[in-house]
Protein backbone atom coordinates (compact mmCIF):
# COMPACT_ATOMS: atom_id res chain seq x y z
CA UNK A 1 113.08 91.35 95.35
CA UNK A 2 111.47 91.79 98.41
CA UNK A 3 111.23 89.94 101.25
CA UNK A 4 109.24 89.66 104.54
CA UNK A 5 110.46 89.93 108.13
CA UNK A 6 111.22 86.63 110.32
CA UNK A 7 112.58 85.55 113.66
CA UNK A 8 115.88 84.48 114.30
CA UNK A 9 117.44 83.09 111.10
CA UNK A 10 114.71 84.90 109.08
CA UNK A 11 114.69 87.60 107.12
CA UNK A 12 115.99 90.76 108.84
CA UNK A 13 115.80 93.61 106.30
CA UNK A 14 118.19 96.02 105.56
CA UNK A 15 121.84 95.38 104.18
CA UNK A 16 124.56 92.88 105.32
CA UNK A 17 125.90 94.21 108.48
CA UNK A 18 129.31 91.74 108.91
CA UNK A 19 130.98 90.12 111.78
CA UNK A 20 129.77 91.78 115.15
CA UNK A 21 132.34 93.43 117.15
CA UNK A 22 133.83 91.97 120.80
CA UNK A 23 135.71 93.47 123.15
CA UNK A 24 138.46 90.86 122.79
CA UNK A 25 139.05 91.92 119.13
CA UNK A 26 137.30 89.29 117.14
CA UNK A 27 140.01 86.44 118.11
CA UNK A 28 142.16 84.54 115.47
CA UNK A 29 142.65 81.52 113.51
CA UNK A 30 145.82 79.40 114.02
CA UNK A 31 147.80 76.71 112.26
CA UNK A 32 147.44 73.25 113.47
CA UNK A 33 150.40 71.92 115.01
CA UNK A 34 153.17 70.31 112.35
CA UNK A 35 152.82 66.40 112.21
CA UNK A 36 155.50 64.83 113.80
CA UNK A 37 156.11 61.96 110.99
CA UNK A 38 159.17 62.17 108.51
CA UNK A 39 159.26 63.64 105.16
CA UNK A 40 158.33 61.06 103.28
CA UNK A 41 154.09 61.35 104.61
CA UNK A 42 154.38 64.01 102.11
CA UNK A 43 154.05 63.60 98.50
CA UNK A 44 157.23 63.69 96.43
CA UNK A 45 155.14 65.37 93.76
CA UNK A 46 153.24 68.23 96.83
CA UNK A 47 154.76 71.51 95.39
CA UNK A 48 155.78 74.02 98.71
CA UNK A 49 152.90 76.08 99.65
CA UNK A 50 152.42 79.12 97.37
CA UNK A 51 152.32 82.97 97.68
CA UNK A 52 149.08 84.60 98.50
CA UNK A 53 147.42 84.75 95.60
CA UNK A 54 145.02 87.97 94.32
CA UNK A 55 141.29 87.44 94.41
CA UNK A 56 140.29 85.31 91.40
CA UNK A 57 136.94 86.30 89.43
CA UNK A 58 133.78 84.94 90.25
CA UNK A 59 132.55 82.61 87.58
CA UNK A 60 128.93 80.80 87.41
CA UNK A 61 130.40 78.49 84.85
CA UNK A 62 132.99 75.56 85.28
CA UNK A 63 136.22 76.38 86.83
CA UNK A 64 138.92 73.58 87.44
CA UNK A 65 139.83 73.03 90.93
CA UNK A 66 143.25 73.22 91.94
CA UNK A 67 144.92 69.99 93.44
CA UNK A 68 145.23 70.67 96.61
CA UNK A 69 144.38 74.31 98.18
CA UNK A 70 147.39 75.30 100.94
CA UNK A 71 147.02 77.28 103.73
CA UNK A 72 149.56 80.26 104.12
CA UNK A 73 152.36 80.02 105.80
CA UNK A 74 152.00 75.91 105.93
CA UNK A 75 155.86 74.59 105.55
CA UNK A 76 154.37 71.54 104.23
CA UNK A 77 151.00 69.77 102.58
CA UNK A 78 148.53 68.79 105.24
CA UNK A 79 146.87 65.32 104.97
CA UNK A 80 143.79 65.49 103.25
CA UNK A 81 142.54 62.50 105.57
CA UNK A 82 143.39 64.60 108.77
CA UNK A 83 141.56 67.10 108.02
CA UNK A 84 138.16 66.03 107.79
CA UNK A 85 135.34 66.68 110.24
CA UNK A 86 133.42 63.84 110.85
CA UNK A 87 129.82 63.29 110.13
CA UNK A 88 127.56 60.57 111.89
CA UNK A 89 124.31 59.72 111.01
CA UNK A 90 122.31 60.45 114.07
CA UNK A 91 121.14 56.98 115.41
CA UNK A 92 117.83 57.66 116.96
CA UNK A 93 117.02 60.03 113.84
CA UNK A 94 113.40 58.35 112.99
CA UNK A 95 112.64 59.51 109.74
CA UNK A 96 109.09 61.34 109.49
CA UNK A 97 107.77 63.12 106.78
CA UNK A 98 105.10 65.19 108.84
CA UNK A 99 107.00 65.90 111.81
CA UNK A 100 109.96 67.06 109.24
CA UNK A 101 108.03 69.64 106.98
CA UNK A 102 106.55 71.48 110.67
CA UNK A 103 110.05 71.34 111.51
CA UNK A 104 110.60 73.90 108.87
CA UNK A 105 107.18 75.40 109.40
CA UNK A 106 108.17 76.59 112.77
CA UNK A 107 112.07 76.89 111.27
CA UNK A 108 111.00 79.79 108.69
CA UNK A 109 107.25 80.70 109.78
CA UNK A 110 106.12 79.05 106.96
CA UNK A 111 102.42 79.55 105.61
CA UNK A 112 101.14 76.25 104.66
CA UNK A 113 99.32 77.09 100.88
CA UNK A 114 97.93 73.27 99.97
CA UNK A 115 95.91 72.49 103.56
CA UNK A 116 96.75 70.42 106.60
CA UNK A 117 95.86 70.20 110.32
CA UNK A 118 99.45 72.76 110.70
CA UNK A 119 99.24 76.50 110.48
CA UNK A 120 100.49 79.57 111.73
CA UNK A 121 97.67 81.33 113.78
CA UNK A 122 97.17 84.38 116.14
CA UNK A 123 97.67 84.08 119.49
CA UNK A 124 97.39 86.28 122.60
CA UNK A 125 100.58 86.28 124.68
CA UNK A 126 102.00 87.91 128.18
CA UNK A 127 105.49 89.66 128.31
CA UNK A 128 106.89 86.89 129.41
CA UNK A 129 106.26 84.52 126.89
CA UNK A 130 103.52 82.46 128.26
CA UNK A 131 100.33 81.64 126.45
CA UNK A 132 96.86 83.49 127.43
CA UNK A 133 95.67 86.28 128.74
CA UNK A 134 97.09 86.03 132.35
CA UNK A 135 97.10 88.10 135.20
CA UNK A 136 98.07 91.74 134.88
CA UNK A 137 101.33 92.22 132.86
CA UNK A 138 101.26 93.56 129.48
CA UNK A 139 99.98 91.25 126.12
CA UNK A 140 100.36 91.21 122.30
CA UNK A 141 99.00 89.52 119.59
CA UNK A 142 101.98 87.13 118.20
CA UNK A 143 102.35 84.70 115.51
CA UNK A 144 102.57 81.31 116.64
CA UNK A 145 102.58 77.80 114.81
CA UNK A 146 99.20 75.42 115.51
CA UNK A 147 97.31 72.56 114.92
CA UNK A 148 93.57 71.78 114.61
CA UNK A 149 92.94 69.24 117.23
CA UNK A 150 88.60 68.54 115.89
CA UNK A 151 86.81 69.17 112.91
CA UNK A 152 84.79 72.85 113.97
CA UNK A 153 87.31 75.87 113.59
CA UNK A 154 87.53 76.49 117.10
CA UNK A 155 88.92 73.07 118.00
CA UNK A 156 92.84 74.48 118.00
CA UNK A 157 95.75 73.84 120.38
CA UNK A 158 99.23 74.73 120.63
CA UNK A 159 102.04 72.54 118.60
CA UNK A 160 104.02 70.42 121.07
CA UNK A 161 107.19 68.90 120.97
CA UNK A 162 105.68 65.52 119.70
CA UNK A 163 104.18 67.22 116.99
CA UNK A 164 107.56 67.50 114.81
CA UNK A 165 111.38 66.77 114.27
CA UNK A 166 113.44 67.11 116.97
CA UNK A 167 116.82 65.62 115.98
CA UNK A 168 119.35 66.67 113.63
CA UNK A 169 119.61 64.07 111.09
CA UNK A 170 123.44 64.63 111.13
CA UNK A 171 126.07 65.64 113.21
CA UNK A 172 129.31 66.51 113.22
CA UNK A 173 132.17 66.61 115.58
CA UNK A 174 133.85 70.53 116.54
CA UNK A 175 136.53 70.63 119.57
CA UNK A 176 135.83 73.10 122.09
CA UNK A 177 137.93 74.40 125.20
CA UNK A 178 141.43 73.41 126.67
CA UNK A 179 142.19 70.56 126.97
CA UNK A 180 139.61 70.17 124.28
CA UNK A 181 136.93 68.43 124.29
CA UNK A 182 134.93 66.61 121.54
CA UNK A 183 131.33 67.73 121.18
CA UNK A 184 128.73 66.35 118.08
CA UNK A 185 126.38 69.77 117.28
CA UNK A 186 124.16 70.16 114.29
CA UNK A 187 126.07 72.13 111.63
CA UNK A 188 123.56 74.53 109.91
CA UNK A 189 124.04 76.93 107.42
CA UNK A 190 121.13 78.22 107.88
CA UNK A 191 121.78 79.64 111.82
CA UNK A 192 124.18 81.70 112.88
CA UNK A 193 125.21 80.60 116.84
CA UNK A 194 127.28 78.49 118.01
CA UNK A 195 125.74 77.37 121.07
CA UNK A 196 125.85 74.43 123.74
CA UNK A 197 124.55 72.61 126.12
CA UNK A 198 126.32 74.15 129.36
CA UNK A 199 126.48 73.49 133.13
CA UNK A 200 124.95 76.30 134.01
CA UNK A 201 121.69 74.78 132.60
CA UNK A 202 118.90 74.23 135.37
CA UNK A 203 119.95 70.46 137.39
CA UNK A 204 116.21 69.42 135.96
CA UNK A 205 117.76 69.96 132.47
CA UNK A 206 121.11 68.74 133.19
CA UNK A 207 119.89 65.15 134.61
CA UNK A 208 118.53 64.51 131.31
CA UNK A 209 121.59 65.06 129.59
CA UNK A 210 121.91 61.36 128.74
CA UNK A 211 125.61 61.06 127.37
CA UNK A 212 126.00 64.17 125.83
CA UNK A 213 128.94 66.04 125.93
CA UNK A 214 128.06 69.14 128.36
CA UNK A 215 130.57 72.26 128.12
CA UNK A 216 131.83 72.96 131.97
CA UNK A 217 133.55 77.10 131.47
CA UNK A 218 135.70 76.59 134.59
CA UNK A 219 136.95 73.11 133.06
CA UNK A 220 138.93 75.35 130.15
CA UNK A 221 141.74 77.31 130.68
CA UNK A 222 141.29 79.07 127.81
CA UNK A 223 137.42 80.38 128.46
CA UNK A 224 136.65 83.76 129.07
CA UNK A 225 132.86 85.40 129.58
CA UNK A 226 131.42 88.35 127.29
CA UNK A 227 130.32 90.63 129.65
CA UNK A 228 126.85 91.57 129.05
CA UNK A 229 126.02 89.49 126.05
CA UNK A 230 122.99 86.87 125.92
CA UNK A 231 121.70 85.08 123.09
CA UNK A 232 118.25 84.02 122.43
CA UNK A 233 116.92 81.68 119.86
CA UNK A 234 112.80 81.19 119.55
CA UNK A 235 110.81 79.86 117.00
CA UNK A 236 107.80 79.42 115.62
CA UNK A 237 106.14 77.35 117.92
CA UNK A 238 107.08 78.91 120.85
CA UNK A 239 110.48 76.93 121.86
CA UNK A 240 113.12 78.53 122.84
CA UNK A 241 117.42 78.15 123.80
CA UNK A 242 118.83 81.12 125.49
CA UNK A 243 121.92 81.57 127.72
CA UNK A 244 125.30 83.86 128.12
CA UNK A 245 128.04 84.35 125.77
CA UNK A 246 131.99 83.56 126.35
CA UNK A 247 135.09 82.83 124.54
CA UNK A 248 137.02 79.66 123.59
CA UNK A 249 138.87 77.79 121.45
CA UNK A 250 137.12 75.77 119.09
CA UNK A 251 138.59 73.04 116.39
CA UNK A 252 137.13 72.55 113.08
CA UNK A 253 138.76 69.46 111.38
CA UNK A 254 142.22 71.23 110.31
CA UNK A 255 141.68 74.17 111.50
CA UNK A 256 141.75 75.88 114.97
CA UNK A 257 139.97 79.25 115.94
CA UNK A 258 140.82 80.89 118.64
CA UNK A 259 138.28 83.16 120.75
CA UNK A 260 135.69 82.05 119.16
CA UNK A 261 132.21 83.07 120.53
CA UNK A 262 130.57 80.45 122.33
CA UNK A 263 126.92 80.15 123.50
CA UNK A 264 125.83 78.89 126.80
CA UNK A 265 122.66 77.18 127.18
CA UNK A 266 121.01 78.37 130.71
CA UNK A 267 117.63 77.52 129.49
CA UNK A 268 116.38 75.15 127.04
CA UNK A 269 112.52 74.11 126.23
CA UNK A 270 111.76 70.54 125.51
CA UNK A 271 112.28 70.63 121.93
CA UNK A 272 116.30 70.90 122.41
CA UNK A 273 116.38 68.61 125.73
CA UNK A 274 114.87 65.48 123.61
CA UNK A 275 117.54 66.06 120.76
CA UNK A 276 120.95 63.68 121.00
CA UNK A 277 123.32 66.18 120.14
CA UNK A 278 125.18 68.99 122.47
CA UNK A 279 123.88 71.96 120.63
CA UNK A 280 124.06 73.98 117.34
CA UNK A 281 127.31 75.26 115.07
CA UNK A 282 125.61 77.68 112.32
CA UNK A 283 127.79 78.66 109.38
CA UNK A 284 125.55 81.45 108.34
CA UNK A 285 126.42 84.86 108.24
CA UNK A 286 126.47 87.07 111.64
CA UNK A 287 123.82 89.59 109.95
CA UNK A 288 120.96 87.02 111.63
CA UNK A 289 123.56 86.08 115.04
CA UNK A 290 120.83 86.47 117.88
CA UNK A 291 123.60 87.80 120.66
CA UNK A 292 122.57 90.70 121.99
CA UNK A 293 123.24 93.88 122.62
CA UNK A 294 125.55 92.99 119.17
CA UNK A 295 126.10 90.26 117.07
CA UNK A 296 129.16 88.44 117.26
CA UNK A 297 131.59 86.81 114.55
CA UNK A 298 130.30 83.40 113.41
CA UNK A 299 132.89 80.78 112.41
CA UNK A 300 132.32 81.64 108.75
CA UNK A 301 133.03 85.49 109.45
CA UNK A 302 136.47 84.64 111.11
CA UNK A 303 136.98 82.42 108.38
CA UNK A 304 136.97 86.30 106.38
CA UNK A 305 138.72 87.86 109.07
CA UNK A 306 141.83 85.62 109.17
CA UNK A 307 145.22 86.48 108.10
CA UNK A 308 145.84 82.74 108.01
CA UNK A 309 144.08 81.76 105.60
CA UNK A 310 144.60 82.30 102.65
CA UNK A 311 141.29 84.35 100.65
CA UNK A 312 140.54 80.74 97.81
CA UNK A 313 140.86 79.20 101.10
CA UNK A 314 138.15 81.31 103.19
CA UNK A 315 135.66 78.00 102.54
CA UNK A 316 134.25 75.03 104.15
CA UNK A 317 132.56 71.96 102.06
CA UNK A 318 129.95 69.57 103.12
CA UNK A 319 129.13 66.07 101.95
CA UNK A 320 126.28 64.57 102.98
CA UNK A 321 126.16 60.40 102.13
CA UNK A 322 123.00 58.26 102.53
CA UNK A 323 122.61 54.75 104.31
CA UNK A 324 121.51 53.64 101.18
CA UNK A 325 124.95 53.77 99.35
CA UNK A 326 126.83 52.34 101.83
CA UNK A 327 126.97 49.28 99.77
CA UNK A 328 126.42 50.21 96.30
CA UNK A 329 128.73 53.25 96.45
CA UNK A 330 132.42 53.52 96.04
CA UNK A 331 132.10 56.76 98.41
CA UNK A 332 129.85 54.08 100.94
CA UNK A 333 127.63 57.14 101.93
CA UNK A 334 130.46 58.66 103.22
CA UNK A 335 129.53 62.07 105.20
CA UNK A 336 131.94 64.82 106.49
CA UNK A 337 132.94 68.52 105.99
CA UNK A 338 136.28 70.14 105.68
CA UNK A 339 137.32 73.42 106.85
CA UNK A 340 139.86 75.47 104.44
CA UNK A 341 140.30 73.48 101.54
CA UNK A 342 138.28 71.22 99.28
CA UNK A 343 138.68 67.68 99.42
CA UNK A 344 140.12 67.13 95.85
CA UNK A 345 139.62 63.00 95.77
CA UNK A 346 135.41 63.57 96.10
CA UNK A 347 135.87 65.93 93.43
CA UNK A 348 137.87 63.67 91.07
CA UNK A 349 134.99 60.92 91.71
CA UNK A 350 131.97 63.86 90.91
CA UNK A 351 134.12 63.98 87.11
CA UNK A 352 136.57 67.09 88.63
CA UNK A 353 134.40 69.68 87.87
CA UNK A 354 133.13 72.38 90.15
CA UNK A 355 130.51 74.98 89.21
CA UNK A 356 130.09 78.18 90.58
CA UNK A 357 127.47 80.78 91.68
CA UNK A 358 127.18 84.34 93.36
CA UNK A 359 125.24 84.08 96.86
CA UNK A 360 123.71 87.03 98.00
CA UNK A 361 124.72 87.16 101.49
CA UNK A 362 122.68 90.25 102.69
CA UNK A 363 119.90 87.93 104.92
CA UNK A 364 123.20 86.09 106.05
CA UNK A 365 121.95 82.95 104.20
CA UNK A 366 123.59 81.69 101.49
CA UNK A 367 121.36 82.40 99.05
CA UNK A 368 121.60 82.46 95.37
CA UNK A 369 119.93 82.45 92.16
CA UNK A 370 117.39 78.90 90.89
CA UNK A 371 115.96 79.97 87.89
CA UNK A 372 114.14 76.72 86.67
CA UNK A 373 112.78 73.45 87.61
CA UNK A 374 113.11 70.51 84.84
CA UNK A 375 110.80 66.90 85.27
CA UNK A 376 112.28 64.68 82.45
CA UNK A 377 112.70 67.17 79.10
CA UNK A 378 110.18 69.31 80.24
CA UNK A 379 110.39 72.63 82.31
CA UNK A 380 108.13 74.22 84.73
CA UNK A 381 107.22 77.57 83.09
CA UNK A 382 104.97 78.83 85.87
CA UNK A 383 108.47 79.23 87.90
CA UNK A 384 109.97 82.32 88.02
CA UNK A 385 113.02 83.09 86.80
CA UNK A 386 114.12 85.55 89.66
CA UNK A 387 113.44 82.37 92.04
CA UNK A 388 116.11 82.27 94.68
CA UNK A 389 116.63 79.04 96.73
CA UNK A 390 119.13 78.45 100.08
CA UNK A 391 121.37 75.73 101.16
CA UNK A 392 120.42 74.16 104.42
CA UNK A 393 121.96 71.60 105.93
CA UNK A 394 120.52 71.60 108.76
CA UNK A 395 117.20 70.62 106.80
CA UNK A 396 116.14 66.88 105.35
CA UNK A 397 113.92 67.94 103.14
CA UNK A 398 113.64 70.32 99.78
CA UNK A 399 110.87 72.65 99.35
CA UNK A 400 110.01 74.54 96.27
CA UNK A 401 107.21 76.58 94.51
CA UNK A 402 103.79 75.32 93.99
CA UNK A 403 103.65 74.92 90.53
CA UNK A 404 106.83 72.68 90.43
CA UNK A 405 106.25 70.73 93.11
CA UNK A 406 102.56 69.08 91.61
CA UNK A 407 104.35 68.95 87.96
CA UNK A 408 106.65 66.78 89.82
CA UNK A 409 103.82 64.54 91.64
CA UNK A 410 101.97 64.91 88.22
CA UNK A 411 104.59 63.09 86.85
CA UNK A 412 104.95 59.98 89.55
CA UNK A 413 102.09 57.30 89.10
CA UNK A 414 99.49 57.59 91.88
CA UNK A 415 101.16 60.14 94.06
CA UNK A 416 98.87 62.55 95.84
CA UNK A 417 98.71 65.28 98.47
CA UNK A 418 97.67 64.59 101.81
CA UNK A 419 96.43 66.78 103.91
CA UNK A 420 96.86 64.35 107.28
CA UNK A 421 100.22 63.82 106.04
CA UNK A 422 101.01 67.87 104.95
CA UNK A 423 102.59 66.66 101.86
CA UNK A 424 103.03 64.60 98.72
CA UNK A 425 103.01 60.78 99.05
CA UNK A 426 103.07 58.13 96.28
CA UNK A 427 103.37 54.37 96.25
CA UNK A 428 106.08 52.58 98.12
CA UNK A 429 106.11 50.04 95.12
CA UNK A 430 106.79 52.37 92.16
CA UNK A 431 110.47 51.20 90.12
CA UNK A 432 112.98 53.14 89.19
CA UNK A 433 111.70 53.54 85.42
CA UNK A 434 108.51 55.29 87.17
CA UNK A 435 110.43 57.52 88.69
CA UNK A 436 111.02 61.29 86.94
CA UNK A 437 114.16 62.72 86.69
CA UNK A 438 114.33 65.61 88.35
CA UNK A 439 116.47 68.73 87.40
CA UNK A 440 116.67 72.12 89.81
CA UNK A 441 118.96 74.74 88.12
CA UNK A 442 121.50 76.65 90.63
CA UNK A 443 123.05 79.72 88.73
CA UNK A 444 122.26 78.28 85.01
CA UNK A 445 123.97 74.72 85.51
CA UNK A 446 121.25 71.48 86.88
CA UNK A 447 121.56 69.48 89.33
CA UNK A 448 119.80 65.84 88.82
CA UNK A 449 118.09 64.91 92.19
CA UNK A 450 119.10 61.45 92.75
CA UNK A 451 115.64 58.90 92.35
CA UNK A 452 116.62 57.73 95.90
CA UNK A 453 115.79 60.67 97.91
CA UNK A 454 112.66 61.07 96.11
CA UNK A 455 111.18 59.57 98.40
CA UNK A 456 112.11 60.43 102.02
CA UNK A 457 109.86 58.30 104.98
CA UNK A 458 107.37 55.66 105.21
CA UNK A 459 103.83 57.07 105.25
CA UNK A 460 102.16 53.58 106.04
CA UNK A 461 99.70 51.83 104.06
CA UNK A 462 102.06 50.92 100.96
CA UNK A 463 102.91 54.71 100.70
CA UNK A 464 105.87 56.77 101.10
CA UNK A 465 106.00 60.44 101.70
CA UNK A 466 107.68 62.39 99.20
CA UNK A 467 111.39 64.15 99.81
CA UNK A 468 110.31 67.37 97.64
CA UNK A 469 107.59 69.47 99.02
CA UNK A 470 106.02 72.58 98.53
CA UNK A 471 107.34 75.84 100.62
CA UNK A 472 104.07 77.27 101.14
CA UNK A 473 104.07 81.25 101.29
CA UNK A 474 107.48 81.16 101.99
CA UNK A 475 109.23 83.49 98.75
CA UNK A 476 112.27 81.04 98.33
CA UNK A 477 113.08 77.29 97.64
CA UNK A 478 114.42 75.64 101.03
CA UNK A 479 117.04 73.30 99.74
CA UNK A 480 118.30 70.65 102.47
CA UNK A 481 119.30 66.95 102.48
CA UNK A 482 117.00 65.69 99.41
CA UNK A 483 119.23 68.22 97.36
CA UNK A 484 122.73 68.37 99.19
CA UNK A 485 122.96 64.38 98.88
CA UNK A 486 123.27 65.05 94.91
CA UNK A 487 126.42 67.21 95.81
CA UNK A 488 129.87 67.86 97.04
CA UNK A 489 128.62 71.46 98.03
CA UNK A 490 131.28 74.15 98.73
CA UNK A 491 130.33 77.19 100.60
CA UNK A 492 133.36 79.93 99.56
CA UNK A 493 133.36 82.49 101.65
CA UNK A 494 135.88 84.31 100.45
CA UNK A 495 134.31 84.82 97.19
CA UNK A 496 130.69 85.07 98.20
CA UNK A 497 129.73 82.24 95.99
CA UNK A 498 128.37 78.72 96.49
CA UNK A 499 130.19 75.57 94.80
CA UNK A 500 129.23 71.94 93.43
CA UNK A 501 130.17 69.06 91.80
CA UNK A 502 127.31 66.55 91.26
CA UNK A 503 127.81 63.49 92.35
CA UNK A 504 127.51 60.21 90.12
CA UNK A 505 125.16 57.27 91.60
CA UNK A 506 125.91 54.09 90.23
CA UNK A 507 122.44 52.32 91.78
CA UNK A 508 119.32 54.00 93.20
CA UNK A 509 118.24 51.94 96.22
CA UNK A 510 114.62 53.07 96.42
CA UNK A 511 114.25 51.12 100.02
CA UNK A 512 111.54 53.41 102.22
CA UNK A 513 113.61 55.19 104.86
CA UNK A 514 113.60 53.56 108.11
CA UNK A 515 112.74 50.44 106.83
CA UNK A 516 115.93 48.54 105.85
CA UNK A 517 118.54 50.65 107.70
CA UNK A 518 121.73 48.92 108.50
CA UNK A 519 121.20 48.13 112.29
CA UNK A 520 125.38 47.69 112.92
CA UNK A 521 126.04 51.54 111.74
CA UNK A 522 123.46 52.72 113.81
CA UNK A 523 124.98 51.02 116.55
CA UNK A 524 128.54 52.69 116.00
CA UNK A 525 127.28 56.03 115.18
CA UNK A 526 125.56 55.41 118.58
CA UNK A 527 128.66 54.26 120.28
CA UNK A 528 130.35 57.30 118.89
CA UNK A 529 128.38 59.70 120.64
CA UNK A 530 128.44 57.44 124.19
CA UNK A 531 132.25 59.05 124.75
CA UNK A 532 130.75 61.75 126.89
CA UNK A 533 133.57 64.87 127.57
CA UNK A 534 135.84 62.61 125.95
CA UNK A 535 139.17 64.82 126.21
CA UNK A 536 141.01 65.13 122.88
CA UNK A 537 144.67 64.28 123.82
CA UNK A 538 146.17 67.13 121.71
CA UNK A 539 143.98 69.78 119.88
CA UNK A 540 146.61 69.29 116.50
CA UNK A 541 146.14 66.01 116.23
CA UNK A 542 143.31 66.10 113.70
C-alpha cells in the first residue's frame, strides 16, 4: 500500500526508524516510590509479582486479560486507583463541527473530495515562512490550507486561527521537573513531541499565558539542555510551535521516566496561544518526532526501552467518557489513561473481553487493518478491504471513505451534506429508532458506534452536524473521539498491536452537544486547571 508524503505527523516514507539516539543514553524508567500504608491496602487474594514472562503471540481474536498486570521487580500490587492519569474535559472546548473537520484538514493535509469554502491551495512563499512574494530572498511554491472568501475563483484568503478548532477537547495531567510540577497537555497518539509552553517564550506570549502551567528549566533540579537540538512543528495552515530540546523527569500516572525529552516552546503562532492547555504529550512513534538534527525517544519508545517494565506491560490505555453519561452511566463518563497496566475493573464492565490487532507501526502511527463498514445488516461493498484506519485521540471526530460515509447519511432521515458546513448534518429531532447502527470492523471483530456520538455539534436551524465524516483524499480512516468513546482502547507497545473492549451503553442521550452540558463540571474541570505550577508534594504519590 502506498502512501503519500506529509508534514510533521504525516507520512514520512521509508521503514520504521525507532527511538532517536541522545547523548545522555536514552534515560530510564523508575518504580514509583512504595506506599507507606500497612499490609493490609493490599489484597489478601494479590498473588506476589511474577517472573518476566516470554513474549506471548499476537492474536486478532479474543484473549482474556489477566487480573491485574505487575510491574517487575514491584514487592507488592500497586493500587489500581493510584495509578490513573486524569482526564478533564476541557471547559472552554465549544463544540464545532466546521471548525473541527479543518482542524484535521490542516492536521493531515487533507483534500476535501465533497466541496466546501476549505481547501488546500498553492501558494507562493519566502524562506522564511511568510506569505507573498517579498523582497529579495529566495521563494517556493508550498501547499497551504485556504478558504474562498466571495463567489469568483479569485476571491481566496489565508485560513486564520478563527477559522477552526483550537482546543483539545481533553486533557490530561503528566508531572514534569523536580519538585514536579503538574501540567494538563493534549495526549495524542497521533504526534510524537512532548512539548510545552516554556519561559523562554517571547514576554508578548508569556502575558497571555492565562493560568497555565508554564515550565521554568532553572526551576528543576533535575533539567538538563540537548545541545543542539530544536524541534519544529507546522501545519497545514501555516501555524507553527518551535523551540529547544532538554531533559527531565516526567510522571505518567504510576509510572516515572526519567530523562525524558522535553520540548521548549520559544515561539508559538496564535493557534497554540488561544488553546487552555500547556502544550502537547504525543504517544506516537519517534519515526515522525520533529527534533532535529535526530529524533528523540518518545514516551512510548522508552516505554520499549525499559528494563522495568515488564514486555505485556510496555502499554498505556485510554478511556475517553462523554458528558452525556455522566448520569445514565455506571462509569459517569468517566475519562483517564493508565500507564503500564490495564485497568481490569473497566474491562470487567465492557463483558472482560479484549480483542486484539497488529498495528503497523512503520509511519509511527498506530495504524492497523479496517476492513469493512456495516449500517444496520448491511455492508458497504464499495470499501476496500485493504482499508487501514488510525487511532487518534487527539481528534473529536471519525472520518472514513466516501462511499461509507453517504451509505451512512443515506440511512438517517433527512440528513444532507453541506457545503457551508463541510460535512454531513441531519435533524436535531430524529429518535433513537431513526438512528442506524453503525458497525466499523478493526482487525475482523466490530465495533458498534454508540447512537450518541452520531451526532457531534449543533449546526443551527434544528440541525446537528454529524460525528462521522468523510476523509477526503486522505488514503486512511481518521478514527478519534466519535470512535474511541465506544472503547476501552489499549495501545500495547510491546506487542505492536492495538486493544479493545467495547463498551456497553445502557441509554443514548441524543442531547446536541453544547446544548445541555452540565454547567457545575465545567466549572470544576475549570477550577482544575486554575492551580497554575501547582507543585506536586512528592512525585510517588500518584
Amino acid at each position: 500500500m502506498a502512501f503519500p508524503h506529509a508534514h510533521h505527523g504525516g507520512f514520512v516514507g521509508g521503514g520504521y526508524r525507532g527511538g532517536g539516539s541522545s547523548s545522555r543514553g536514552g534515560g530510564s524508567i523508575s518504580p514509583p516510590a512504595k506506599p507507606q500504608s500497612s499490609p493490609q491496602d493490599v489484597p489478601p487474594s494479590q498473588p506476589a509479582a511474577p517472573a518476566p514472562s516470554q513474549p506471548r503471540a499476537n492474536p486478532t481474536n479474543y484473549q482474556k486479560p489477566a487480573r491485574r498486570i505487575l510491574l517487575e521487580d514491584s514487592e507488592r500490587a500497586i493500587k489500581v486507583s493510584d495509578k490513573i492519569v486524569k482526564v478533564i474535559r476541557n471547559p472552554k472546548h465549544i463544540p464545532d463541527g466546521t471548525k473541527a473537520y479543518v482542524k484535521l484538514m490542516s492536521k493531515y493535509k487533507i483534500n476535501p473530495t465533497l466541496g466546501g469554502k476549505y481547501f488546500q491551495g498553492k501558494q507562493l512563499q519566502q524562506q522564511d515562512g511568510k506569505p507573498g512574494p517579498g523582497l529579495g530572498g529566495r521563494t517556493g511554491v508550498v501547499q497551504r490550507l485556504q478558504k474562498k472568501t466571495g463567489p469568483d475563483d479569485n476571491d481566496v484568503g489565508l485560513v486564520t486561527a478563527e477559522d477552526y478548532e483550537n482546543d483539545a477537547l481533553w486533557l490530561a495531567e503528566a508531572r514534569i521537573g523536580t519538585p514536579p510540577v503538574s501540567y494538563w497537555l493534549d495526549f495524542d497518539t497521533r504526534s510524537a513531541d512532548l512539548w510545552v509552553w516554556s519561559s523562554l517564550l517571547p514576554k508578548k506570549t508569556l502575558k497571555q499565558s492565562g493560568d497555565r502551567a508554564v515550565f521554568t528549566p532553572t526551576d528543576s533540579s533535575t533539567y538538563a539542555t540537548k545541545q543542539g537540538s530544536t524541534w519544529n512543528i507546522t501545519y497545514g495552515d501555516g501555524s507553527s510551535a518551535s523551540g529547544t530540546v532538554g531533559y527531565d523527569t516526567v510522571g505518567l500516572g504510576g509510572l516515572i521516566i526519567k530523562d525524558q525529552a522535553i520540548e521548549l516552546a520559544n515561539n508559538l503562532s496564535d493557534s497554540f496561544i488561544q488553546s487552555v492547555g500547556s502544550g502537547l504529550l504525543g504517544l506516537a512513534f519517534s519515526t515522525i518526532n520533529t527534533c532535529k538534527p535526530e529524533p528523540v525517544d518518545t514516551p512510548v519508545d522508552m516505554l520499549i526501552k525499559s528494563n522495568y517494565v515488564r514486555k505485556d506491560a510496555q502499554l498505556f490505555t485510554c478511556l475517553l467518557g462523554s458528558w452525556r453519561d455522566k448520569e445514565d452511566e455506571p462509569d459517569q463518563g468517566e475519562s483517564f489513561y493508565t500507564f503500564g497496566y490495564i485497568h481490569q475493573p473497566t474491562v470487567d464492565r465492557c463483558g472482560g473481553k479484549i480483542f486484539y490487532t497488529p498495528i503497523d507501526p512503520s509511519y509511527g502511527w498506530w495504524m492497523f487493518k479496517s476492513a469493512s463498514v456495516t449500517v444496520g445488516s448491511q455492508r458497504v461493498h464499495k470499501r476496500s478491504k485493504n482499508n487501514f484506519a488510525i487511532a487518534d485521540t487527539g481528534t473529536t471526530l471519525a472520518l472514513i471513505d466516501d462511499a461509507s460515509c453517504e451509505y451512512i447519511y443515506d440511512q438517517i432521515p433527512g440528513a444532507k451534506y453541506s457545503r457551508d458546513y463541510m460535512g454531513y448534518i441531519y435533524p436535531s429531532s430524529l429518535t433513537e429508532a431513526q438512528l442506524p447502527v453503525v458497525k466499523i470492523d478493526i482487525g475482523g471483530n466490530s465495533v458498534t458506534l454508540q447512537k450518541e456520538d452520531l451526532g457531534f455539534a449543533d449546526a443551527g436551524n434544528g440541525y446537528t452536524y454529524g460525528g462521522i465524516q468523510s476523509r477526503g483524499d486522505f488514503p486512511i480512516d481518521i478514527l478519534g473521539g466519535t470512535f474511541l468513546k465506544a472503547v476501552y482502547a489499549i495501545f500495547d507497545v510491546g506487542n505492536k498491536r492495538f486493544g479493545f473492549a467495547v463498551r456497553p451503553e445502557l441509554k443514548q442521550n441524543l442531547s446536541t452537544p453544547g446544548s445541555s452540558e452540565d454547567s457545575s463540571s465545567k466549572k470544576n474541570a475549570l477550577d482544575n486547571l486554575l492551580g497554575k505550577n501547582k507543585t506536586v508534594e512528592k512525585q510517588a504519590e500518584l
